[in-house]
N, C-alpha and C. Protein backbone atom coordinates (compact mmCIF):
# COMPACT_ATOMS: atom_id res chain seq x y z
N UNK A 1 0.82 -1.20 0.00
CA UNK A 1 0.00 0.00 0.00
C UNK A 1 0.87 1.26 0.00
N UNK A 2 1.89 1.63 0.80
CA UNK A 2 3.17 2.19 1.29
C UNK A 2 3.52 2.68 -0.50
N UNK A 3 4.11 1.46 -1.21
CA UNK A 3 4.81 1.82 -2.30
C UNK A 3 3.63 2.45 -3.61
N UNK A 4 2.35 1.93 -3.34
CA UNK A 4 1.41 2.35 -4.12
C UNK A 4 1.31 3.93 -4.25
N UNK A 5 1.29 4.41 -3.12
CA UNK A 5 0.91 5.67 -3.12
C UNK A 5 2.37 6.78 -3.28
N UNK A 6 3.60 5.88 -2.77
CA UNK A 6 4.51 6.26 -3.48
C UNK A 6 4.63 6.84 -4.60
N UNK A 7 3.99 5.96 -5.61
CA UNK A 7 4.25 5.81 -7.14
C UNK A 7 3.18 6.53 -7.54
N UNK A 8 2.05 6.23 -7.21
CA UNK A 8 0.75 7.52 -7.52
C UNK A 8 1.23 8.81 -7.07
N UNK A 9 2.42 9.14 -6.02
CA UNK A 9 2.59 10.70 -5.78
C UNK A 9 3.55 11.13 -6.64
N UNK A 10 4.41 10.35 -7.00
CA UNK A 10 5.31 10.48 -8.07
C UNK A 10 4.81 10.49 -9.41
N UNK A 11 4.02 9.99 -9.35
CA UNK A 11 3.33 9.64 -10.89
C UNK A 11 2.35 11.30 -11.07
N UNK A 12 1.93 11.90 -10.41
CA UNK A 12 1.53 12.53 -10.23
C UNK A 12 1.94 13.92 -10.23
N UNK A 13 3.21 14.02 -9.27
CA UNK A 13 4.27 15.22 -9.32
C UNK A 13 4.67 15.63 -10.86
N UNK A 14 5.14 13.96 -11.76
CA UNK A 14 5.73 14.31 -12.96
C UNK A 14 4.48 14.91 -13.92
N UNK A 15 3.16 14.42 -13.68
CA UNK A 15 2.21 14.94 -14.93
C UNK A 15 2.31 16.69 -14.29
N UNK A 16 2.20 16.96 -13.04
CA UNK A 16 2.09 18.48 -12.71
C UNK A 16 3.46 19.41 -13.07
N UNK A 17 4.84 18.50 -13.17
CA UNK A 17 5.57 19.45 -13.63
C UNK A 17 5.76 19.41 -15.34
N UNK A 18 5.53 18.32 -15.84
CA UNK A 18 5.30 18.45 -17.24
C UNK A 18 4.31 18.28 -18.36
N UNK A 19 3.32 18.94 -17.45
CA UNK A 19 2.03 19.38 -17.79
C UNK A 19 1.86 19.72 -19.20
N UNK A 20 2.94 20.97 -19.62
CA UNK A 20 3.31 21.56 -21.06
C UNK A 20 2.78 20.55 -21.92
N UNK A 21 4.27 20.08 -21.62
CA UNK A 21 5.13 19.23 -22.12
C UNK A 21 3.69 18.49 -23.03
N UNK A 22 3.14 17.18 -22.17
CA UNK A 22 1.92 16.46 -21.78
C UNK A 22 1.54 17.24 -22.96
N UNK A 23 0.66 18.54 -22.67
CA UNK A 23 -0.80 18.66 -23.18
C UNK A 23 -0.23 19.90 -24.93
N UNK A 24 1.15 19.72 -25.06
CA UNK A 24 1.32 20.25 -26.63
C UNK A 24 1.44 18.54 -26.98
N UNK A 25 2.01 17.75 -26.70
CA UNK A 25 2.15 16.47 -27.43
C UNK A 25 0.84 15.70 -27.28
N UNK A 26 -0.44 16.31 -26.71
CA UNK A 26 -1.25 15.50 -26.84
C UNK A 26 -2.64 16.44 -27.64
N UNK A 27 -2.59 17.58 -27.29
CA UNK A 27 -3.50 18.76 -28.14
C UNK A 27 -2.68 19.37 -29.00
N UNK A 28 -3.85 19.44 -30.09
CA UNK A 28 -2.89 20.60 -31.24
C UNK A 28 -4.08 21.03 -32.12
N UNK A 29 -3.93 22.11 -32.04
CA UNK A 29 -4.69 23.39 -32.58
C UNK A 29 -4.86 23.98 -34.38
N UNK A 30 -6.01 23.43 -34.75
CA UNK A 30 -6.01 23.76 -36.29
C UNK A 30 -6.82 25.29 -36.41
N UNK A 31 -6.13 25.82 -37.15
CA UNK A 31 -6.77 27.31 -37.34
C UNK A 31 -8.03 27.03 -38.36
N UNK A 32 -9.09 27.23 -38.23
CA UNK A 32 -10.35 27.37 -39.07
C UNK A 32 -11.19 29.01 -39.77
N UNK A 33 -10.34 29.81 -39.09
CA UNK A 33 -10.34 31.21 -38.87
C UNK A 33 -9.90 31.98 -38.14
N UNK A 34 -10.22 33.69 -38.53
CA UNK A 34 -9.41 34.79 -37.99
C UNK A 34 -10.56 35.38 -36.94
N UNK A 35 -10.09 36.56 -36.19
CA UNK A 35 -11.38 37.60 -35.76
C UNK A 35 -10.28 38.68 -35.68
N UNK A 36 -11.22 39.69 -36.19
CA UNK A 36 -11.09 40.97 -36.15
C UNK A 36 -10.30 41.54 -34.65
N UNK A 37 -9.33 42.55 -35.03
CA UNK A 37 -8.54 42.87 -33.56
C UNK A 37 -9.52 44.44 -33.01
N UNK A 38 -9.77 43.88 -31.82
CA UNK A 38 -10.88 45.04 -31.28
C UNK A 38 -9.98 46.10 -30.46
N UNK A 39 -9.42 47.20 -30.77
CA UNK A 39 -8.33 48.70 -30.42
C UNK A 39 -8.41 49.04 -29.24
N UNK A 40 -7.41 48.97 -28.43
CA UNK A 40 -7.73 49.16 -27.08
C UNK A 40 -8.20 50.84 -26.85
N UNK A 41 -8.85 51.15 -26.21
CA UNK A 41 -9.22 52.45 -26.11
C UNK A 41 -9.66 52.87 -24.39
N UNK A 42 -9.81 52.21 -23.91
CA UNK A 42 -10.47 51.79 -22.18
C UNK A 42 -8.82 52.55 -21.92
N UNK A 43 -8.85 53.37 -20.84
CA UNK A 43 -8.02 54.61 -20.48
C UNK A 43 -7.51 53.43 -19.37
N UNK A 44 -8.09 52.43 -18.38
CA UNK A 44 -7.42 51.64 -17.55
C UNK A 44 -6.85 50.35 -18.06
N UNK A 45 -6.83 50.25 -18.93
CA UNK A 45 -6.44 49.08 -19.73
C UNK A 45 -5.31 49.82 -20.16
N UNK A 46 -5.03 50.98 -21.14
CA UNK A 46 -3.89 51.78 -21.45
C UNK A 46 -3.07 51.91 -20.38
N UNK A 47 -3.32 52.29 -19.07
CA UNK A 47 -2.74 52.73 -17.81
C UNK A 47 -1.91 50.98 -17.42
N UNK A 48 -3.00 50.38 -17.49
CA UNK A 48 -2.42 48.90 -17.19
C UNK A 48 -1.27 48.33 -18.21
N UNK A 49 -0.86 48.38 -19.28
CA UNK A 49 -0.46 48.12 -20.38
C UNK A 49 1.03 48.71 -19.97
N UNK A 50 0.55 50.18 -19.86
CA UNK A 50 1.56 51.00 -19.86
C UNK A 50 2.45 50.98 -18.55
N UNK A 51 1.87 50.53 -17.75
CA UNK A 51 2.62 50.57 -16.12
C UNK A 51 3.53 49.14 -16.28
N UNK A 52 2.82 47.83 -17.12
CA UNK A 52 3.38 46.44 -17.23
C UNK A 52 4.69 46.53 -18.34
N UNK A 53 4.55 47.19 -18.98
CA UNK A 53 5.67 47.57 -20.14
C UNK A 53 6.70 48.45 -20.18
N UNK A 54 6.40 48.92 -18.96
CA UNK A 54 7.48 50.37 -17.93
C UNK A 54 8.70 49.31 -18.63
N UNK A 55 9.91 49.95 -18.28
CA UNK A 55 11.41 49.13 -18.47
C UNK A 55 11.70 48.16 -19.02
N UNK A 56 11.21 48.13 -19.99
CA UNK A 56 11.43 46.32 -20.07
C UNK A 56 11.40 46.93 -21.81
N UNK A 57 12.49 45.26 -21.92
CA UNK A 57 12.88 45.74 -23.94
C UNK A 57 11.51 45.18 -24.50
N UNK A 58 10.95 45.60 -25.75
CA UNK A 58 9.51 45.23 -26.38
C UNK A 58 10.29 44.22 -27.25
N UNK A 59 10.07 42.48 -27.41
CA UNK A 59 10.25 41.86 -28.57
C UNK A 59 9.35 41.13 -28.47
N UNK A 60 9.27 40.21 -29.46
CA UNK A 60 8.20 39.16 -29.63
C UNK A 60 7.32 38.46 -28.25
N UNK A 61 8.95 38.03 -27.78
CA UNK A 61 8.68 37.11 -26.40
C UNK A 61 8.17 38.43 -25.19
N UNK A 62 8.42 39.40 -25.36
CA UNK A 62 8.31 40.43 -23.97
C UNK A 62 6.21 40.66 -24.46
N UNK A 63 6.20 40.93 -25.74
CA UNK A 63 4.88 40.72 -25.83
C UNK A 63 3.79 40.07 -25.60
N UNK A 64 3.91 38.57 -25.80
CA UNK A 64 2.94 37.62 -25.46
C UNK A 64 3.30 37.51 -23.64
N UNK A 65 4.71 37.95 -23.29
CA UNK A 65 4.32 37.71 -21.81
C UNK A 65 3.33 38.87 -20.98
N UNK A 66 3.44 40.29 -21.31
CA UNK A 66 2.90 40.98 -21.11
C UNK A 66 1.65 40.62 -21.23
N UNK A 67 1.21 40.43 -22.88
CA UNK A 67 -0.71 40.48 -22.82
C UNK A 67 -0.84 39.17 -21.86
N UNK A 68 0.03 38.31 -21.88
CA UNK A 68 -0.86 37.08 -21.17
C UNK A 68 -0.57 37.54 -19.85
N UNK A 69 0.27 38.37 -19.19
CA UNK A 69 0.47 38.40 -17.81
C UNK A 69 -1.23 39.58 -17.07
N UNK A 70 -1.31 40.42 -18.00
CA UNK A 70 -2.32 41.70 -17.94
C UNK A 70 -3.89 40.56 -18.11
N UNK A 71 -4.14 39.45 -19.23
CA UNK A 71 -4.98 39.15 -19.30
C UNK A 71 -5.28 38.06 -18.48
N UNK A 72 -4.42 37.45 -17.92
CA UNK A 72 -4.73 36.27 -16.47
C UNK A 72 -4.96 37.19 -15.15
N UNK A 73 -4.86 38.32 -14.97
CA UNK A 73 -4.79 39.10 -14.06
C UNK A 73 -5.79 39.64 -13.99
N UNK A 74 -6.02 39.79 -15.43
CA UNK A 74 -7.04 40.55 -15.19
C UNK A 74 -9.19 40.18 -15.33
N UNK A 75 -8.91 38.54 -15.94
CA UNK A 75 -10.17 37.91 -16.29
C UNK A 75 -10.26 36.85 -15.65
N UNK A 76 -11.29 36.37 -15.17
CA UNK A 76 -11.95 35.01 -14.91
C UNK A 76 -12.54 34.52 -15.71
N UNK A 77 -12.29 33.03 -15.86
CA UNK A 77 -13.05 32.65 -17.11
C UNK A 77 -14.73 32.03 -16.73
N UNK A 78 -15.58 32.26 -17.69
CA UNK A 78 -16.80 31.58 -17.81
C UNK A 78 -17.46 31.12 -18.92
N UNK A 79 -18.57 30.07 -18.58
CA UNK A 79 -19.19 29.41 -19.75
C UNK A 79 -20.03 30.58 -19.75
N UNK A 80 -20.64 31.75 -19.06
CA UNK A 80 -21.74 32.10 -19.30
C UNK A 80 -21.31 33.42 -20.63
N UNK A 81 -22.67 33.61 -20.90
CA UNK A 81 -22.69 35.04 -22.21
C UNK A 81 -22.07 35.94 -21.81
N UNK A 82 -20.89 36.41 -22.28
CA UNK A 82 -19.58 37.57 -22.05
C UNK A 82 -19.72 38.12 -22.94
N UNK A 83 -19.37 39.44 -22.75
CA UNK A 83 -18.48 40.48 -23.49
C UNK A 83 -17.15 40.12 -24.16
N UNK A 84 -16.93 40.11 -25.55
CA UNK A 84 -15.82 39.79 -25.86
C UNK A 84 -14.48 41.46 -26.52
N UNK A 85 -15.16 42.51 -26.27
CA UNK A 85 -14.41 43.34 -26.02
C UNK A 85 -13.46 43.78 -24.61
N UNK A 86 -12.35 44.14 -25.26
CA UNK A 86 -11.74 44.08 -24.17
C UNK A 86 -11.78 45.38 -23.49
N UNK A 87 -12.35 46.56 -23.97
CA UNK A 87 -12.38 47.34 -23.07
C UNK A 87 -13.60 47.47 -22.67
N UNK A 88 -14.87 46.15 -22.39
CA UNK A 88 -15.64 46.26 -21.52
C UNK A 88 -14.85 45.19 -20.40
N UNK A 89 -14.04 44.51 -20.83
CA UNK A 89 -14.13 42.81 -20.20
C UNK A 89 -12.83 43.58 -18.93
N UNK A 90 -12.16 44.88 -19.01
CA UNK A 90 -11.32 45.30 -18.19
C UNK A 90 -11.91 45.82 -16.80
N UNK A 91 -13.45 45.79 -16.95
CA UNK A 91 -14.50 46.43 -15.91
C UNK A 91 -15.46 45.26 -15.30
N UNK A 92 -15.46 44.15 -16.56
CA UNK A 92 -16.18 43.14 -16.34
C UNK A 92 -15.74 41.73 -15.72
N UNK A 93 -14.51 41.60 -15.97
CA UNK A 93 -13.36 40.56 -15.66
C UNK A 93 -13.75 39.17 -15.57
N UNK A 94 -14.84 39.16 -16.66
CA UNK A 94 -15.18 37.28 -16.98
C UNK A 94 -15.46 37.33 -18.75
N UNK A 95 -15.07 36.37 -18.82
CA UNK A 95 -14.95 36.23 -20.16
C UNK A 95 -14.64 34.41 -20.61
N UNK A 96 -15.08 34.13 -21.63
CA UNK A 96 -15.06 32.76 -22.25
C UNK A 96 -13.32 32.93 -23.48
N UNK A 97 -13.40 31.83 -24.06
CA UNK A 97 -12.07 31.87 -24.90
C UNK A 97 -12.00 32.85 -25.79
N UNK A 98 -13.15 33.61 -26.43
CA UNK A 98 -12.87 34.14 -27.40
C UNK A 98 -12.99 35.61 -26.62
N UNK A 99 -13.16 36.06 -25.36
CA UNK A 99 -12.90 37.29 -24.95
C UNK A 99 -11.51 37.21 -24.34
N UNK A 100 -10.78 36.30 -23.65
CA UNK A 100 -9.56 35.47 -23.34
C UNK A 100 -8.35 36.03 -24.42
N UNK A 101 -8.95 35.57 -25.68
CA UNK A 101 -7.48 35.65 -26.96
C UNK A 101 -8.37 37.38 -27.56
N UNK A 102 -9.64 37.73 -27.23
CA UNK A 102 -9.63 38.84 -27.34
C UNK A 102 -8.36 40.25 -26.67
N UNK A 103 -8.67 40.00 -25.79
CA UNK A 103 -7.79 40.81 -24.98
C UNK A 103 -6.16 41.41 -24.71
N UNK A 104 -5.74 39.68 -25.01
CA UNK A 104 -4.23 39.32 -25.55
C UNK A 104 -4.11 39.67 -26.66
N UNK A 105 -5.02 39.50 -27.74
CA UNK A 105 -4.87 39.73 -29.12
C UNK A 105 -4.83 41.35 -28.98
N UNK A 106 -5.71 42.42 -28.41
CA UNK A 106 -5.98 43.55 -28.37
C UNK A 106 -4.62 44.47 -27.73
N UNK A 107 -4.06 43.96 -26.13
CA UNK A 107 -2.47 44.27 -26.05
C UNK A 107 -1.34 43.82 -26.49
N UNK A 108 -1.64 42.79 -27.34
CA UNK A 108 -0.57 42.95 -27.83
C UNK A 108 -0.22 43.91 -29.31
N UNK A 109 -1.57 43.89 -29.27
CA UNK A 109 -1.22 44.55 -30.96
C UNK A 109 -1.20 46.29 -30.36
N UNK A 110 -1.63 46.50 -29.20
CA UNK A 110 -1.30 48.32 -28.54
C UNK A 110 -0.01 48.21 -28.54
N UNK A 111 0.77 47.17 -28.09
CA UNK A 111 1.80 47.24 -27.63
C UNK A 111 2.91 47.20 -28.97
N UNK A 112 2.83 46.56 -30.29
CA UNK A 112 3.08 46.57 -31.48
C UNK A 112 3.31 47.85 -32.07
N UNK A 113 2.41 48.69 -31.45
CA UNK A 113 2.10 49.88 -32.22
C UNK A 113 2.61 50.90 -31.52
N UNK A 114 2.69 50.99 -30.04
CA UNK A 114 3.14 52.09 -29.20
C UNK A 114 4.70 51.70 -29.72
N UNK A 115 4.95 50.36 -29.86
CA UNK A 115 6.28 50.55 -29.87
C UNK A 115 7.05 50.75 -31.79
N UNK A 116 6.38 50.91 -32.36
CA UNK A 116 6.75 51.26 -33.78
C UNK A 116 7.33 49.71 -34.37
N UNK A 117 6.27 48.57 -33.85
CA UNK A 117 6.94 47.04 -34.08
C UNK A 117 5.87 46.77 -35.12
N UNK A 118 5.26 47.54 -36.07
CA UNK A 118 4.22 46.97 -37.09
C UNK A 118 4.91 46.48 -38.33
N UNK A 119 5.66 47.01 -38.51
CA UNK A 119 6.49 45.71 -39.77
C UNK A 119 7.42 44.36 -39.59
N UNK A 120 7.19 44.61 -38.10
CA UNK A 120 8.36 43.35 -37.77
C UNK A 120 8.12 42.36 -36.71
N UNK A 121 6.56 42.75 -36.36
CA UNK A 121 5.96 41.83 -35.49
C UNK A 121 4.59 41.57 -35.45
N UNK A 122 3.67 40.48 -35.91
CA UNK A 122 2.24 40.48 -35.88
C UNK A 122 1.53 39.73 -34.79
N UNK A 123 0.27 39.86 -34.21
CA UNK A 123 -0.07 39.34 -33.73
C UNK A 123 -1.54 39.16 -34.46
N UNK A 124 -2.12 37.77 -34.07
CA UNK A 124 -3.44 37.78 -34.54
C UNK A 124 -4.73 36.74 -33.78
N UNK A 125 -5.80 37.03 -33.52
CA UNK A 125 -6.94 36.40 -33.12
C UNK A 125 -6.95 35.95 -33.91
N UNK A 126 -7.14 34.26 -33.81
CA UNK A 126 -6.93 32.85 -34.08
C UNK A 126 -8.76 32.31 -33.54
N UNK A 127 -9.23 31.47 -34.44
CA UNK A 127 -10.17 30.84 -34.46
C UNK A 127 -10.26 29.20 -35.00
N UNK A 128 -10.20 28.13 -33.60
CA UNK A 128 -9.63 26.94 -34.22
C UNK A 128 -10.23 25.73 -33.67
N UNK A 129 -9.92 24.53 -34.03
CA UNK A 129 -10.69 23.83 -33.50
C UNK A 129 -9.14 22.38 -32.29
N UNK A 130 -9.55 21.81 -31.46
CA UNK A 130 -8.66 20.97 -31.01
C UNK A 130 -8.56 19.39 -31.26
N UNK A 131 -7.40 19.04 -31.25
CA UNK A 131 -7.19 17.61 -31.57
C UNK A 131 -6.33 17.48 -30.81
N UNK A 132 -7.49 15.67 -30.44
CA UNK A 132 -6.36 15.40 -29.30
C UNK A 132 -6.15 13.97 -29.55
N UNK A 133 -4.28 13.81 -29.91
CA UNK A 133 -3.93 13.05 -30.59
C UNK A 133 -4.59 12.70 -32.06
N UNK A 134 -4.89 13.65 -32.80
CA UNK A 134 -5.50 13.63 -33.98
C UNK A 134 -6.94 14.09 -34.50
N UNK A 135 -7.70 13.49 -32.95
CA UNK A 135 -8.99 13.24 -33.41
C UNK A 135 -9.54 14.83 -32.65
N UNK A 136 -10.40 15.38 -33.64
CA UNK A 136 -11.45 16.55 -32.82
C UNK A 136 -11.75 16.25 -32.22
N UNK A 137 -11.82 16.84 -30.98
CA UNK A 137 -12.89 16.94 -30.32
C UNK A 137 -14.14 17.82 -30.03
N UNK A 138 -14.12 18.71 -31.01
CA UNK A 138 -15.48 19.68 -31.22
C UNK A 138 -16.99 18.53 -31.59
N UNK A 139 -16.24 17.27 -32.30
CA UNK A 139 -17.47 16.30 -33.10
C UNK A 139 -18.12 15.90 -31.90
N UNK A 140 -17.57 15.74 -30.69
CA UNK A 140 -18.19 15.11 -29.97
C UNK A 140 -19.75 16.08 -29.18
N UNK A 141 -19.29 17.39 -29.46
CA UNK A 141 -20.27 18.57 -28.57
C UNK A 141 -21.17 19.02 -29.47
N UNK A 142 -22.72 18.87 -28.64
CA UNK A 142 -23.59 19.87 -29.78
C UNK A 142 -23.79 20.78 -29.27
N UNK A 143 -23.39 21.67 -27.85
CA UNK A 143 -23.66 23.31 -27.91
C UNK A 143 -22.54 23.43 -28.63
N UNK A 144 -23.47 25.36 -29.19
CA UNK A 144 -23.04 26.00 -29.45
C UNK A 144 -21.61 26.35 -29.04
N UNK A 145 -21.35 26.34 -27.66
CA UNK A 145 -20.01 26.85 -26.70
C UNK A 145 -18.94 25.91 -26.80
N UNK A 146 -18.97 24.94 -27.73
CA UNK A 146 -17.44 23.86 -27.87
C UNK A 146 -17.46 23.75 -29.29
N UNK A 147 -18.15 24.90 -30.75
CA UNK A 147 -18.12 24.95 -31.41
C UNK A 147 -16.66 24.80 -32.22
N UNK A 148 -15.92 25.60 -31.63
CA UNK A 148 -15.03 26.27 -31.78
C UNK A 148 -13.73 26.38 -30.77
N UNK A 149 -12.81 26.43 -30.45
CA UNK A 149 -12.06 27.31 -29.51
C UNK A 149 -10.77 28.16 -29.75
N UNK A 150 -10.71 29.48 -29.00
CA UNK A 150 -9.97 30.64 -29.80
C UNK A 150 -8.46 30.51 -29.32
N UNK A 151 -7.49 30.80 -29.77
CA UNK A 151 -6.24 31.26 -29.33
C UNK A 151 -5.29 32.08 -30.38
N UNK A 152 -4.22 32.52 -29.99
CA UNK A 152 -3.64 33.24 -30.58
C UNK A 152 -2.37 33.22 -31.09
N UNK A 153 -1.93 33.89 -32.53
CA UNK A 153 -0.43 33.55 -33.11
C UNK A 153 0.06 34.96 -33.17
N UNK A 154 1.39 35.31 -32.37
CA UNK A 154 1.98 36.14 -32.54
C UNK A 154 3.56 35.79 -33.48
N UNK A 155 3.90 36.63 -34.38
CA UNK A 155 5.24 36.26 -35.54
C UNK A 155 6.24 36.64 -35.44
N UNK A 156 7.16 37.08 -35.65
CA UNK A 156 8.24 38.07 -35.66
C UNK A 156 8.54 37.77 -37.20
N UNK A 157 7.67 38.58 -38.27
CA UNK A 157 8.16 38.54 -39.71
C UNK A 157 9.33 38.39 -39.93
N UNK A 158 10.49 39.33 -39.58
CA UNK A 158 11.51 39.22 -39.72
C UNK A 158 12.44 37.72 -39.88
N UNK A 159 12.05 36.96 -38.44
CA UNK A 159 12.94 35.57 -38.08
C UNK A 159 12.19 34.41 -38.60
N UNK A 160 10.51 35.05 -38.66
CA UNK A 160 9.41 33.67 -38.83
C UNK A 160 9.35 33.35 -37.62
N UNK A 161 9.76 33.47 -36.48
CA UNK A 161 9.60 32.76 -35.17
C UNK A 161 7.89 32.86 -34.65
N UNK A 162 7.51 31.90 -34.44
CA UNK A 162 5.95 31.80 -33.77
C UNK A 162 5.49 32.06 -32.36
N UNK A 163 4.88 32.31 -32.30
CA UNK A 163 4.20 32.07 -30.13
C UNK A 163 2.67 31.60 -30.44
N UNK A 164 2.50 30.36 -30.34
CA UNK A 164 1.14 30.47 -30.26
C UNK A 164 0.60 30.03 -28.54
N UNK A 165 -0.08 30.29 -28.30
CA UNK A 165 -0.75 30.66 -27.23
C UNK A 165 -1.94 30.68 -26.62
N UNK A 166 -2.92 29.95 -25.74
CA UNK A 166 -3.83 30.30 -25.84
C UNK A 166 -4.22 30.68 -24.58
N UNK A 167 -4.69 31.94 -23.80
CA UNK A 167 -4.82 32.55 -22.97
C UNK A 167 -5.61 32.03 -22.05
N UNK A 168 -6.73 31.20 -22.37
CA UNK A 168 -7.53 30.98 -21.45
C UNK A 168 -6.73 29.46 -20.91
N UNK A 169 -6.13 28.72 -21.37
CA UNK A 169 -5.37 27.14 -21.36
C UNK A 169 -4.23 28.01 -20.09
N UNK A 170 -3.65 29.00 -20.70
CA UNK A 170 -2.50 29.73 -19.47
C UNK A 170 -3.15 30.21 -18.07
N UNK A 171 -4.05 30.59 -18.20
CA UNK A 171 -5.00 30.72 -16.96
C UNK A 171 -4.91 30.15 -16.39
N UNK A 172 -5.67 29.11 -16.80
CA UNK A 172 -6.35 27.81 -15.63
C UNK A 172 -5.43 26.77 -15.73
N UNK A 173 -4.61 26.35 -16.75
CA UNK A 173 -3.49 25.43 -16.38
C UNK A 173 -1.78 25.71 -16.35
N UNK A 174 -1.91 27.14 -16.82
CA UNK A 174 -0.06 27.47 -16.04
C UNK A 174 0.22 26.86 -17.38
N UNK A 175 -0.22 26.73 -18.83
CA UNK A 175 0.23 26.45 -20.08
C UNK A 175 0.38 27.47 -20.96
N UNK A 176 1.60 28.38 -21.08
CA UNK A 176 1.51 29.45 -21.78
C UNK A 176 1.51 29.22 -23.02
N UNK A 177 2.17 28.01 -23.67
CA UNK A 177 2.38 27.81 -25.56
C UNK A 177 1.69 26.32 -25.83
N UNK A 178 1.10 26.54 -26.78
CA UNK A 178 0.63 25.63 -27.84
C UNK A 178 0.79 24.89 -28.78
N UNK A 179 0.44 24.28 -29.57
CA UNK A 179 1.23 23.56 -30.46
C UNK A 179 -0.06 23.70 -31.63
N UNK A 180 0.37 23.93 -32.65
CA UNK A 180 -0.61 25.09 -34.02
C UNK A 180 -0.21 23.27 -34.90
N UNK A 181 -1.30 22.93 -35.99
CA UNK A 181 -1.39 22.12 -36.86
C UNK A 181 -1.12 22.69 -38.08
N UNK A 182 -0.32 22.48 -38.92
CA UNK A 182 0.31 23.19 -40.10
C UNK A 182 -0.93 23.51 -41.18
């Protein structure tokens, strides 16, 4: 009994520290579509943006950590009917996946632009579906709410280097990158 639970705590420790690891080699994300990037304009969202981006060099990687650090901070996630703008969801602080990669999608692309990074860095709201180990799993759901699920690809034109990401997966499981289906 002694060694059982041994091995179940161990067995256990390793899925929690390589969780990542785990859930890019077992999910992977086909893009089915885009959404439109909604402009940050909410004066506390700017203030927030701007206070998180104080000192720090702007590149690809400083970007997706920022929006994802501002958008786990700043949303709870829910199944229920959200706002998927982000400068209501900065007052409202619940949101489903597609207000999630809204938000991220929305600072990072402020942050693109405050910093004069529009030819050499993109970001984009991603609309996709999941496979796990191959097979969808959207076939299995008939609401509406597992139609789909959103995340996001940021580029660095220049190198080609990727971040994909999906904000609401970094939330709730401490999984900041993804794994995108060609």
């Amino acid at each position: 009994m002694k060694k059982t639970l041994k091995i179940i705590g161990i067995s256990i420790l390793i899925l929690i520290l390589f969780r990542g690891i785990i859930y890019r080699l077992a999910i992977n994300y086909s893009e089915i579509g885009n959404r439109q990037e909604i402009k940050v304009t909410n004066k506390k969202l700017i203030d927030k943006i701007v206070k998180k981006s104080k000192d720090r060099k702007i590149d690809l990687r400083e970007i997706a950590e920022i929006a994802d650090e501002i958008t786990k901070s700043e949303l709870e996630f829910t199944t229920n009917r959200a706002s998927n703008n982000p400068n209501e969801l900065i007052d409202a602080n619940q949101a489903n996946c597609i207000g999630y990669s809204a938000m991220f999608n929305s600072i990072a692309n402020y942050l693109i632009r405050k910093n004069g990074l529009q030819n050499e860095i993109e970001a984009e709201h991603k609309i996709g579906e999941l496979d796990l180990f191959g097979i969808n799993l959207h076939q299995f759901f008939d609401s509406p709410f597992f139609r789909d699920h959103d995340f996001n690809e940021i580029t660095n034109q220049k190198t080609g280097e990727k971040i994909f990401i999906d904000p609401s997966v970094s939330d709730y499981l401490r999984i900041n990158r993804i794994t995108k289906n060609d």
